[in-house]
N, C-alpha and C. Protein backbone atom coordinates (compact mmCIF):
# COMPACT_ATOMS: atom_id res chain seq x y z
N UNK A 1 -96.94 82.27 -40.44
CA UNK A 1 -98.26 81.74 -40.22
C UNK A 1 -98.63 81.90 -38.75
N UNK A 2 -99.75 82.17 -38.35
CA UNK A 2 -100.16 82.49 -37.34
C UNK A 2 -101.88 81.70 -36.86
N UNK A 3 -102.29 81.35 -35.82
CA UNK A 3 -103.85 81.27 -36.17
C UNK A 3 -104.46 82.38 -34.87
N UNK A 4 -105.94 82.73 -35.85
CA UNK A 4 -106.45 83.67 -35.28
C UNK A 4 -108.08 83.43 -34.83
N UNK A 5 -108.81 83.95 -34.33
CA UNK A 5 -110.54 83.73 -34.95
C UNK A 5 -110.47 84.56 -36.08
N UNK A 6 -111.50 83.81 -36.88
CA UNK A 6 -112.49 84.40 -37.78
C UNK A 6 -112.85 85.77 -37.48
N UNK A 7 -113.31 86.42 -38.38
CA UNK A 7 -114.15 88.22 -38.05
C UNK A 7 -115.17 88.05 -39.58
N UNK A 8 -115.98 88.89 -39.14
CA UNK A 8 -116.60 89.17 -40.17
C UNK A 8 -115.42 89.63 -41.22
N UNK A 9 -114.90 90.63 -41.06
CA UNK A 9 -114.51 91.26 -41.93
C UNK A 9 -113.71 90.34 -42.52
N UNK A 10 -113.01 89.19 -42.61
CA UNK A 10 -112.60 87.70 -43.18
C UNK A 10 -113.55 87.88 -44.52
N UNK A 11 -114.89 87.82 -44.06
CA UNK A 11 -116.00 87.01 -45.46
C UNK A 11 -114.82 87.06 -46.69
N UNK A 12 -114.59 88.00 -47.54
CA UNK A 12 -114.26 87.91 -48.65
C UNK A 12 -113.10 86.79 -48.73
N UNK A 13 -111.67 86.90 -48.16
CA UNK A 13 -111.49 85.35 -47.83
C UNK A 13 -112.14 84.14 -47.76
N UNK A 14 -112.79 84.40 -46.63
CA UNK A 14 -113.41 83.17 -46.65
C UNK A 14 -114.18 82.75 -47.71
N UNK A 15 -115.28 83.53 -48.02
CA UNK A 15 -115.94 83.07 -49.33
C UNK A 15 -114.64 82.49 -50.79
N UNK A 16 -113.66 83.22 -50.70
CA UNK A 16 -112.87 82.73 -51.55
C UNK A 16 -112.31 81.21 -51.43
N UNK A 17 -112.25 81.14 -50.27
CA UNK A 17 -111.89 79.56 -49.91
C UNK A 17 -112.89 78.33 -50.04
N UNK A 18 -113.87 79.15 -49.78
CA UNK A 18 -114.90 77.94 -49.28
C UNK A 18 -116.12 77.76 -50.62
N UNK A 19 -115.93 79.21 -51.92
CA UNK A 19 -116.58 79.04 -52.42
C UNK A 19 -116.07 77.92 -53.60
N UNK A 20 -115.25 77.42 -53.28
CA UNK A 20 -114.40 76.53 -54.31
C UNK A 20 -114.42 74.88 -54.13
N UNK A 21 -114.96 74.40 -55.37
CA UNK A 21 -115.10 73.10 -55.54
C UNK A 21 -114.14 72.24 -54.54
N UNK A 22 -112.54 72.54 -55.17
CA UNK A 22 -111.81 71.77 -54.73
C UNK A 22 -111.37 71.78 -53.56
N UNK A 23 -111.71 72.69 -52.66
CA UNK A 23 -112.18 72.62 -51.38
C UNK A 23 -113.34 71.65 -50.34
N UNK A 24 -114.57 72.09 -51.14
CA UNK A 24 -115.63 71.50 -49.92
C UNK A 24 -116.11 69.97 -50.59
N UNK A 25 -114.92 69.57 -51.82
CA UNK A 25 -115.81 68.03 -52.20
C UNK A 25 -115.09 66.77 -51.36
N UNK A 26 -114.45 67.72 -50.24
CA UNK A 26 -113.85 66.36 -49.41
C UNK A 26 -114.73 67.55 -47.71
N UNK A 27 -115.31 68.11 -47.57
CA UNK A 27 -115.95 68.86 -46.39
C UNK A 27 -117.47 68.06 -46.06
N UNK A 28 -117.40 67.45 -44.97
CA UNK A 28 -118.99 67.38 -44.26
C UNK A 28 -119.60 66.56 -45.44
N UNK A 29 -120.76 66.06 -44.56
CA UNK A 29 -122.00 64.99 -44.93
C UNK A 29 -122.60 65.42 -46.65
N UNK A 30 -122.69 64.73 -46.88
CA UNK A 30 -123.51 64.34 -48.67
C UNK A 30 -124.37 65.26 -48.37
N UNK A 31 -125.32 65.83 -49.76
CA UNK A 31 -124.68 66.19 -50.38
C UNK A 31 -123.98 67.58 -50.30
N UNK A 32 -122.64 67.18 -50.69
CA UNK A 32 -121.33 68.52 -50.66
C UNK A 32 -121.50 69.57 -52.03
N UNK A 33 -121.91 70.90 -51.08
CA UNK A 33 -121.66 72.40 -52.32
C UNK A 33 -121.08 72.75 -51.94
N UNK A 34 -120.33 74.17 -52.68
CA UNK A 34 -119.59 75.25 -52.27
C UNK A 34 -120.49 76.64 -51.79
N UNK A 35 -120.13 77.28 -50.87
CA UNK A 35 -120.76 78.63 -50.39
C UNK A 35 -121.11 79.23 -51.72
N UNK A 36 -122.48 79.61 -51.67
CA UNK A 36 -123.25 79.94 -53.10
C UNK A 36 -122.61 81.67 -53.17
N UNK A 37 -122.58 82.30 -52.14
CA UNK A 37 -122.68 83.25 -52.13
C UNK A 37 -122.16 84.70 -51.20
N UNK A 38 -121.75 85.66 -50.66
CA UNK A 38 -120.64 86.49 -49.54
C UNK A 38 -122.14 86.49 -48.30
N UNK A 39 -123.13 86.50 -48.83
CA UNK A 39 -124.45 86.28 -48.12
C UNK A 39 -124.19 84.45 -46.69
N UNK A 40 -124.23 84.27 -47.65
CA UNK A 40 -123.75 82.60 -47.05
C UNK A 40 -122.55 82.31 -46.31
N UNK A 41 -121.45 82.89 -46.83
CA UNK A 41 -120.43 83.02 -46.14
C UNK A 41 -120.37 84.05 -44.92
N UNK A 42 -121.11 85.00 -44.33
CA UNK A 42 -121.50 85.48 -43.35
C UNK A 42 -122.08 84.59 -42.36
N UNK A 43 -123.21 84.01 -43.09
CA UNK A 43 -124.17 83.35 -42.21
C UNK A 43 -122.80 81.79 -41.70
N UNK A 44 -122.25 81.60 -42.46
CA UNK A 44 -121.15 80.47 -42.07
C UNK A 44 -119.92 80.86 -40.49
N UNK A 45 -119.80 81.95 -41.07
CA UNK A 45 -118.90 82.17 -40.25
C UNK A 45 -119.24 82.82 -38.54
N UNK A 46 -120.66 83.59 -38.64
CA UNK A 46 -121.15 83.62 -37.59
C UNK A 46 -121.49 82.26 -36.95
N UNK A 47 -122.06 81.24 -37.31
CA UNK A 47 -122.39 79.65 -37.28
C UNK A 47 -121.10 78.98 -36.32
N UNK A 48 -119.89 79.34 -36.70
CA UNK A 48 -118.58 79.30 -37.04
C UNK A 48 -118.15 79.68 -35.29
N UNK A 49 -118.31 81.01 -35.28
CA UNK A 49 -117.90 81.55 -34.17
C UNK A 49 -118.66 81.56 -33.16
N UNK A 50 -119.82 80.87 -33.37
CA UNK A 50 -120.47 80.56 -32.18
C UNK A 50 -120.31 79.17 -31.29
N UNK A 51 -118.90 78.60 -31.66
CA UNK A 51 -118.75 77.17 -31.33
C UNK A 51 -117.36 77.35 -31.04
N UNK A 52 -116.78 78.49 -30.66
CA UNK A 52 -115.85 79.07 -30.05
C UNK A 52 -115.85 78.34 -28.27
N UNK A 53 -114.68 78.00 -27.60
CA UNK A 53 -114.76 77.59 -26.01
C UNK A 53 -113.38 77.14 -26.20
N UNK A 54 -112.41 78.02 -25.69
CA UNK A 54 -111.04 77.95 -25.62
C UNK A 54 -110.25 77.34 -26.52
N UNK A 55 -109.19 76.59 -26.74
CA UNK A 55 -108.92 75.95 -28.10
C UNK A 55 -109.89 75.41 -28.91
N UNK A 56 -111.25 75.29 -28.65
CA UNK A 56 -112.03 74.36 -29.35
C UNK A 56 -112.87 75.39 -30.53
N UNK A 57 -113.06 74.76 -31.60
CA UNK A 57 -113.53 75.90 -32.75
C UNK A 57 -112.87 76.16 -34.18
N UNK A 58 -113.06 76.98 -34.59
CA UNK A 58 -112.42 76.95 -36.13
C UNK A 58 -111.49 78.64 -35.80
N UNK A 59 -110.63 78.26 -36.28
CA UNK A 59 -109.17 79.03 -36.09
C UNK A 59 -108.82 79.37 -38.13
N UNK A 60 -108.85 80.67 -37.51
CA UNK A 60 -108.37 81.05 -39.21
C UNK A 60 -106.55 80.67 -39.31
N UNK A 61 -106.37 80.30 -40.39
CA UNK A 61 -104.77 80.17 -40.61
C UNK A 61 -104.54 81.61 -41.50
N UNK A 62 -103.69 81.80 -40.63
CA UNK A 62 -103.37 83.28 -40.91
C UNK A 62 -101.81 83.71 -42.04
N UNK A 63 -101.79 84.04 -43.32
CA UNK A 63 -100.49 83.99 -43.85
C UNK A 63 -100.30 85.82 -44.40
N UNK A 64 -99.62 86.39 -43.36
CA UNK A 64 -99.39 87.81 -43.87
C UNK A 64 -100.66 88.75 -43.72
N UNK A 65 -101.39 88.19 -42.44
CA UNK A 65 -102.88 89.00 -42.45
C UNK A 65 -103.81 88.77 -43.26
N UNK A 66 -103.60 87.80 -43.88
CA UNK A 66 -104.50 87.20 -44.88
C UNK A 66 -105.10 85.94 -44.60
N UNK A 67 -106.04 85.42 -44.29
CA UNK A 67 -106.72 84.24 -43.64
C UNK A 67 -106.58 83.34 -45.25
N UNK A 68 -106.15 81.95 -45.11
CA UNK A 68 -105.82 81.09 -46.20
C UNK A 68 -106.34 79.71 -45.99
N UNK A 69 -106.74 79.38 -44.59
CA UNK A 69 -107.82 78.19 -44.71
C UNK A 69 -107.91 78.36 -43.16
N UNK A 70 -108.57 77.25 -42.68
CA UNK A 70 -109.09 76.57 -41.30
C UNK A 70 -108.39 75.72 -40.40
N UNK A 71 -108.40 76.11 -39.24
CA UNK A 71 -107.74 74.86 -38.47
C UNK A 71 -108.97 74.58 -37.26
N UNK A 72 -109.78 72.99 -37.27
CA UNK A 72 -110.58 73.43 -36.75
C UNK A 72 -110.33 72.21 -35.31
N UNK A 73 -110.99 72.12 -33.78
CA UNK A 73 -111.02 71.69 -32.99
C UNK A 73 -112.53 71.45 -32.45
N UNK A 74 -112.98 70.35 -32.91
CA UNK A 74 -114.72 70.48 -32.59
C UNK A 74 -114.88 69.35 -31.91
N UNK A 75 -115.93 69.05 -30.63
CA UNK A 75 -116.63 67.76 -30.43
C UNK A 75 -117.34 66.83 -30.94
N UNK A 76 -117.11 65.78 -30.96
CA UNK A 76 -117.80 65.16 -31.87
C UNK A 76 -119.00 64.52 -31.02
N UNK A 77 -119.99 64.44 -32.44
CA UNK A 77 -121.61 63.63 -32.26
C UNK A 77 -121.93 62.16 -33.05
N UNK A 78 -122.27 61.29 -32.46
CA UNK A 78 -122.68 60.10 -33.59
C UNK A 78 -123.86 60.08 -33.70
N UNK A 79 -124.52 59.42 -33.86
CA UNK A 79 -126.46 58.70 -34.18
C UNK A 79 -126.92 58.72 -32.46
N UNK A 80 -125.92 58.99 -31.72
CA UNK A 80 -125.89 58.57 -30.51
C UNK A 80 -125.64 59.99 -29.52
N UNK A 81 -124.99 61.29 -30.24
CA UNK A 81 -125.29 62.32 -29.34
C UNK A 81 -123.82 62.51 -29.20
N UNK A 82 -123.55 63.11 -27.90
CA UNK A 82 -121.92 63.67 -27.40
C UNK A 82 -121.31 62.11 -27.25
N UNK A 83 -120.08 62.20 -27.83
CA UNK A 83 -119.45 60.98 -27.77
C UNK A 83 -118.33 61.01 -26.32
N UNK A 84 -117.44 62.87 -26.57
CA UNK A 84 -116.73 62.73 -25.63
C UNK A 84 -115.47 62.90 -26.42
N UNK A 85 -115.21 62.39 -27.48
CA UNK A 85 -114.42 62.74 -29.13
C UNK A 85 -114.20 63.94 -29.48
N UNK A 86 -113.10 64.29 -29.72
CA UNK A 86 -112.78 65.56 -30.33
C UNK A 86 -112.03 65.12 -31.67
N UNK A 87 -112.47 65.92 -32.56
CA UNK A 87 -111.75 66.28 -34.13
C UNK A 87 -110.99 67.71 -34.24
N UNK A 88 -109.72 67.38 -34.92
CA UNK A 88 -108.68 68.49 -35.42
C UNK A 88 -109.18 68.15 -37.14
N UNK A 89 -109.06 69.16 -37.86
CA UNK A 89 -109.44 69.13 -38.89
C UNK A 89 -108.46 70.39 -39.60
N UNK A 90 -108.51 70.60 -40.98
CA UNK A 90 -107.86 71.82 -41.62
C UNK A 90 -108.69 72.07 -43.02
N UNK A 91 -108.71 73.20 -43.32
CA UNK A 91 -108.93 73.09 -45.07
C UNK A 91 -108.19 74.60 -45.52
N UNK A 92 -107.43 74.11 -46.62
CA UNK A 92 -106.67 75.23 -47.13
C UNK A 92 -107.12 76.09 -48.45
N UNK A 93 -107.00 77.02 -48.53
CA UNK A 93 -106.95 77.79 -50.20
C UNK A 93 -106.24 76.64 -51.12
N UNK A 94 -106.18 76.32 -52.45
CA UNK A 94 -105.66 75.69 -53.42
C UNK A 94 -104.45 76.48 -53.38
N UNK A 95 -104.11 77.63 -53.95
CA UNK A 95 -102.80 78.46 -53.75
C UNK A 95 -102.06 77.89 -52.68
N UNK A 96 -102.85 77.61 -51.92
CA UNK A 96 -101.93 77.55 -50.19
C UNK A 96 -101.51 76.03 -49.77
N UNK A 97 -101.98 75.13 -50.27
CA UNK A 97 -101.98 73.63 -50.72
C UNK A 97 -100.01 73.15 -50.85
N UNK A 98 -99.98 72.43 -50.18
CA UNK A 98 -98.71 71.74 -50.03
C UNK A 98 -97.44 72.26 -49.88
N UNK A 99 -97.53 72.68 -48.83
CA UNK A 99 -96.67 74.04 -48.40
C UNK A 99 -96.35 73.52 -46.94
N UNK A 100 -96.91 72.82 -46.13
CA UNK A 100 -97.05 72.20 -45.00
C UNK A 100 -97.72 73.34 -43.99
N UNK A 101 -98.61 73.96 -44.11
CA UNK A 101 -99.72 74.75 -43.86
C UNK A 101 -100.77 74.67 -43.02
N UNK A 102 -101.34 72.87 -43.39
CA UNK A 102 -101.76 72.41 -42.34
C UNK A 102 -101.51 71.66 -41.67
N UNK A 103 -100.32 71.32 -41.67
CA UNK A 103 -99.61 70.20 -40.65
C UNK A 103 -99.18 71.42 -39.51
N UNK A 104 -98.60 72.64 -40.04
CA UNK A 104 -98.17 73.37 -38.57
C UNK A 104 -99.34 73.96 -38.14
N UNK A 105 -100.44 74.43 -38.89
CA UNK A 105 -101.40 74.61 -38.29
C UNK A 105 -101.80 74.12 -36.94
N UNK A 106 -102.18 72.64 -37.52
CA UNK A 106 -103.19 71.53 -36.66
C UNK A 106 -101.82 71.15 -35.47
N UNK A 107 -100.65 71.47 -36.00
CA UNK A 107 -99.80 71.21 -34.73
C UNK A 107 -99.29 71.99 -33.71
N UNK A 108 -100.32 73.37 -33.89
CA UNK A 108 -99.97 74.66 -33.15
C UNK A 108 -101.52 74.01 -32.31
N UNK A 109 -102.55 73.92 -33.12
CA UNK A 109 -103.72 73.65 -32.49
C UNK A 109 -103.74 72.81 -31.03
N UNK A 110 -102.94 71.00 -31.94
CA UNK A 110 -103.35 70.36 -30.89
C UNK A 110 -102.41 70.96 -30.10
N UNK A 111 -101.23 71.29 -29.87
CA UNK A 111 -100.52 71.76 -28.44
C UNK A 111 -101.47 72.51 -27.49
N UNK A 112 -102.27 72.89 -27.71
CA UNK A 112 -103.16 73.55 -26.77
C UNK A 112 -104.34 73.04 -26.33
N UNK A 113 -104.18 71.38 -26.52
CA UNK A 113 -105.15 70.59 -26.06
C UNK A 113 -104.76 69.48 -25.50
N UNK A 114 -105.17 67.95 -24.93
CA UNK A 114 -104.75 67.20 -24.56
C UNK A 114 -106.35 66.22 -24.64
N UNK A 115 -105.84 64.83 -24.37
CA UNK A 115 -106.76 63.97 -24.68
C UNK A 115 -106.50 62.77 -26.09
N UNK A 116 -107.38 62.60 -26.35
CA UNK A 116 -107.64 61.70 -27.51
C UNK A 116 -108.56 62.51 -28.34
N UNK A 117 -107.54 62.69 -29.77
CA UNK A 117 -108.21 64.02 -30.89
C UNK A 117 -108.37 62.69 -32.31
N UNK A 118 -109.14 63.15 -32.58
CA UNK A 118 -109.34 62.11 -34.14
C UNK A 118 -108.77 62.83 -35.31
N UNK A 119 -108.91 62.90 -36.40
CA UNK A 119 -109.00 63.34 -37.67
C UNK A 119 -109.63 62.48 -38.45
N UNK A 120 -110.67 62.64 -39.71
CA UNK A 120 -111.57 62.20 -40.03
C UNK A 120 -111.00 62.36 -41.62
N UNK A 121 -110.95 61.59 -42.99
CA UNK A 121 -110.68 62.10 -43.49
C UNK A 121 -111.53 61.19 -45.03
N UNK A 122 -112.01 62.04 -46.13
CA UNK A 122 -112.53 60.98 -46.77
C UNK A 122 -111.12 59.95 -47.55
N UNK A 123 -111.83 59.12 -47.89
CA UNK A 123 -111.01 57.73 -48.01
C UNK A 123 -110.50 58.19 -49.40
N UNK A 124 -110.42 58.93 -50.43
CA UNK A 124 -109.40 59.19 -51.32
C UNK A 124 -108.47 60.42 -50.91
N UNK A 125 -109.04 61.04 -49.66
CA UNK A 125 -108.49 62.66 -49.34
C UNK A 125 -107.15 61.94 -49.58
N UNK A 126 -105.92 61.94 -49.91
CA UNK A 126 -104.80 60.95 -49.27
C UNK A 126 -103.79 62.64 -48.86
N UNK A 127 -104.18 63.55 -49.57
CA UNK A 127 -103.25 64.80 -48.93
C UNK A 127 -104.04 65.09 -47.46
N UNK A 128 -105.02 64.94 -46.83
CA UNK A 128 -105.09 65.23 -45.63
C UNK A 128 -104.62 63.94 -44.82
N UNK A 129 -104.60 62.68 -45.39
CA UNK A 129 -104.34 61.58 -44.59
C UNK A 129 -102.67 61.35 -44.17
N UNK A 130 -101.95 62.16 -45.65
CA UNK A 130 -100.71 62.26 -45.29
C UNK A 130 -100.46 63.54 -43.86
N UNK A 131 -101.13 64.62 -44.18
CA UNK A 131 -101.19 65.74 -43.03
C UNK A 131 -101.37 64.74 -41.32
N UNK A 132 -102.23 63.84 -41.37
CA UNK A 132 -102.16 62.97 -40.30
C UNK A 132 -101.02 62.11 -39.51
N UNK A 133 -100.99 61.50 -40.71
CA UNK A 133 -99.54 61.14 -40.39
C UNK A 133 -98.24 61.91 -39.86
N UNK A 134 -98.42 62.74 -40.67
CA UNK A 134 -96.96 64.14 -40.11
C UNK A 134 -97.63 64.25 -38.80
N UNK A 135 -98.73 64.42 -38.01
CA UNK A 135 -98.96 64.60 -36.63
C UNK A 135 -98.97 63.46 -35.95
N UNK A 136 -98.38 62.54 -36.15
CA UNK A 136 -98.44 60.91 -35.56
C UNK A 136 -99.20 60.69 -34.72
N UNK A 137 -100.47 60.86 -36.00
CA UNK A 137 -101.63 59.81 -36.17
C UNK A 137 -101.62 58.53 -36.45
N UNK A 138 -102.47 57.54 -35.60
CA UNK A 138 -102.80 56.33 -36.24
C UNK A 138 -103.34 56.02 -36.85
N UNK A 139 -103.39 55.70 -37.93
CA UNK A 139 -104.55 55.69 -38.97
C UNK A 139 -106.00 53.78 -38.61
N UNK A 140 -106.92 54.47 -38.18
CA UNK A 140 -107.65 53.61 -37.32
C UNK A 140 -108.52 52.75 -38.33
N UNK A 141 -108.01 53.10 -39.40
CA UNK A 141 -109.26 51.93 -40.48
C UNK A 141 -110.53 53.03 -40.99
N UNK A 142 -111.59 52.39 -41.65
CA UNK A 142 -112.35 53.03 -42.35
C UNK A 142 -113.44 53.11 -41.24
N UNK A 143 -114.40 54.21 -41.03
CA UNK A 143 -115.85 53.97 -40.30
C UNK A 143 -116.78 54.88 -40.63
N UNK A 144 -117.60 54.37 -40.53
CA UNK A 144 -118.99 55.21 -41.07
C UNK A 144 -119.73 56.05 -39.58
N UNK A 145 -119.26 56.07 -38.64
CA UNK A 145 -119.57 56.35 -37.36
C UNK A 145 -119.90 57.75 -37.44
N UNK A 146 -119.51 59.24 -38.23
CA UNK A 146 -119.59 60.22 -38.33
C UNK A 146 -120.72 61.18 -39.44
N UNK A 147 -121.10 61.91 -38.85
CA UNK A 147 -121.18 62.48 -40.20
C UNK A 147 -122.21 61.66 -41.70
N UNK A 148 -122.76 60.81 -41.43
CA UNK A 148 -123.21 59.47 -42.21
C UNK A 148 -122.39 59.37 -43.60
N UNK A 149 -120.87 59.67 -43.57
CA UNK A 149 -120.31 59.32 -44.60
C UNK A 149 -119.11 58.12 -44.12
N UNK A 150 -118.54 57.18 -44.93
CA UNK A 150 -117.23 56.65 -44.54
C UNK A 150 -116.26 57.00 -44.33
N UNK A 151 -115.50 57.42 -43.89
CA UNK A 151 -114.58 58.77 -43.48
C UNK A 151 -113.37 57.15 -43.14
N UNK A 152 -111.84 57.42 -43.14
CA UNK A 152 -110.27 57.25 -42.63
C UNK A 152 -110.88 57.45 -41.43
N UNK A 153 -110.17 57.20 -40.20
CA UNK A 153 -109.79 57.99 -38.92
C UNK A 153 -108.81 57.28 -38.45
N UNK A 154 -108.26 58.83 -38.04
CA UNK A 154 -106.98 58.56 -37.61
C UNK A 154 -106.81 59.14 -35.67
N UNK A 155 -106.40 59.17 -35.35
CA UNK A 155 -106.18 59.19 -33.61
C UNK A 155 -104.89 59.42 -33.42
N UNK A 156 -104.69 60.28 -31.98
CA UNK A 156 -103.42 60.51 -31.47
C UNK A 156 -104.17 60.99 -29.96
N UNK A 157 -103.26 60.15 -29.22
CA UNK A 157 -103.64 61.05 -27.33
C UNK A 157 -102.40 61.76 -27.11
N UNK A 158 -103.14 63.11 -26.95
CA UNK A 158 -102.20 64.23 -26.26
C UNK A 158 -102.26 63.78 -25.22
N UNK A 159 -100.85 63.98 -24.06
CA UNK A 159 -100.46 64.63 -22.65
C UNK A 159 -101.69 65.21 -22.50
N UNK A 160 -101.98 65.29 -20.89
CA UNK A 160 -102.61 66.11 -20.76
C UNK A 160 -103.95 66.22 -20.65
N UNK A 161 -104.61 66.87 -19.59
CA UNK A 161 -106.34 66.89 -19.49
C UNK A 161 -106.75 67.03 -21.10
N UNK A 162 -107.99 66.38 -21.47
CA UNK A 162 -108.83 66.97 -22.54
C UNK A 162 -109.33 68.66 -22.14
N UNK A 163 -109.49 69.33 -23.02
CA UNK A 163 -109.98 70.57 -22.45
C UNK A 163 -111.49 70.95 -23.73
């Protein structure tokens, strides 16, 4: 496993990942679809790579040259604008699912960051909440602070400047 950026030339991956239920019904604010289309999944992934700034961004997880889900590092916003918050996040292929995939992922990620990183997770996700835990996360209680959904969050401070 390796992580890489995104490329266009990904789409078909990606659309394979992302066009799938059991993927995006735990992804982002109500209401949750899957990528309709390889059209959409372009327009995603350019979206995607434009929020690129050193570790921070969505990182393909790479298995054999084959991109198999996300490892992502983004700033976070509330009702209130830049918080100052950063989120580690992951989402895997179903195939690629419980393999510990995104635990080394997100733990290749955060090494290349420092600060106070969240993870956000919905409140039945319990396979990403366990992924938290393996990164000794605290699991901070329930909050609606994100995203306008109720989301887990969990926390860990890296060593180290935020970057």
């Amino acid at each position: 496993m390796r992580l890489r950026r995104w490329t266009d030339d990904d789409v078909e991956a990606f659309y394979d990942i992302y066009s799938r239920w059991e993927v995006m019904r735990h992804l982002g604010a109500h209401p949750r679809r899957v990528v309709a289309d390889r059209e959409e999944a372009l327009h995603r992934l350019a979206r995607m790579r434009s929020r690129e700034d050193g570790p921070r961004g969505y990182w393909a997880i790479d298995v054999d040259g084959v991109p198999v889900g996300t490892v992502l590092l983004l700033p976070l916003q509330d009702a209130a604008g830049e918080t100052g918050e950063v989120e580690v996040g992951w989402h895997l292929h179903p195939d690629h699912q419980g393999k510990g995939l995104a635990t080394r992922a997100a733990r290749e990620l955060l090494s290349r960051t420092g600060g106070r990183v969240l993870a956000l997770t919905d409140e039945d996700n319990l396979a990403s909440q366990a992924v938290a835990g393996r990164l000794g996360m605290t699991d901070e209680g329930l909050t609606d602070r994100w995203y306008g959904i109720t989301a887990r969050q969990f926390a860990v401070t890296l060593p180290g400047p935020a970057r």
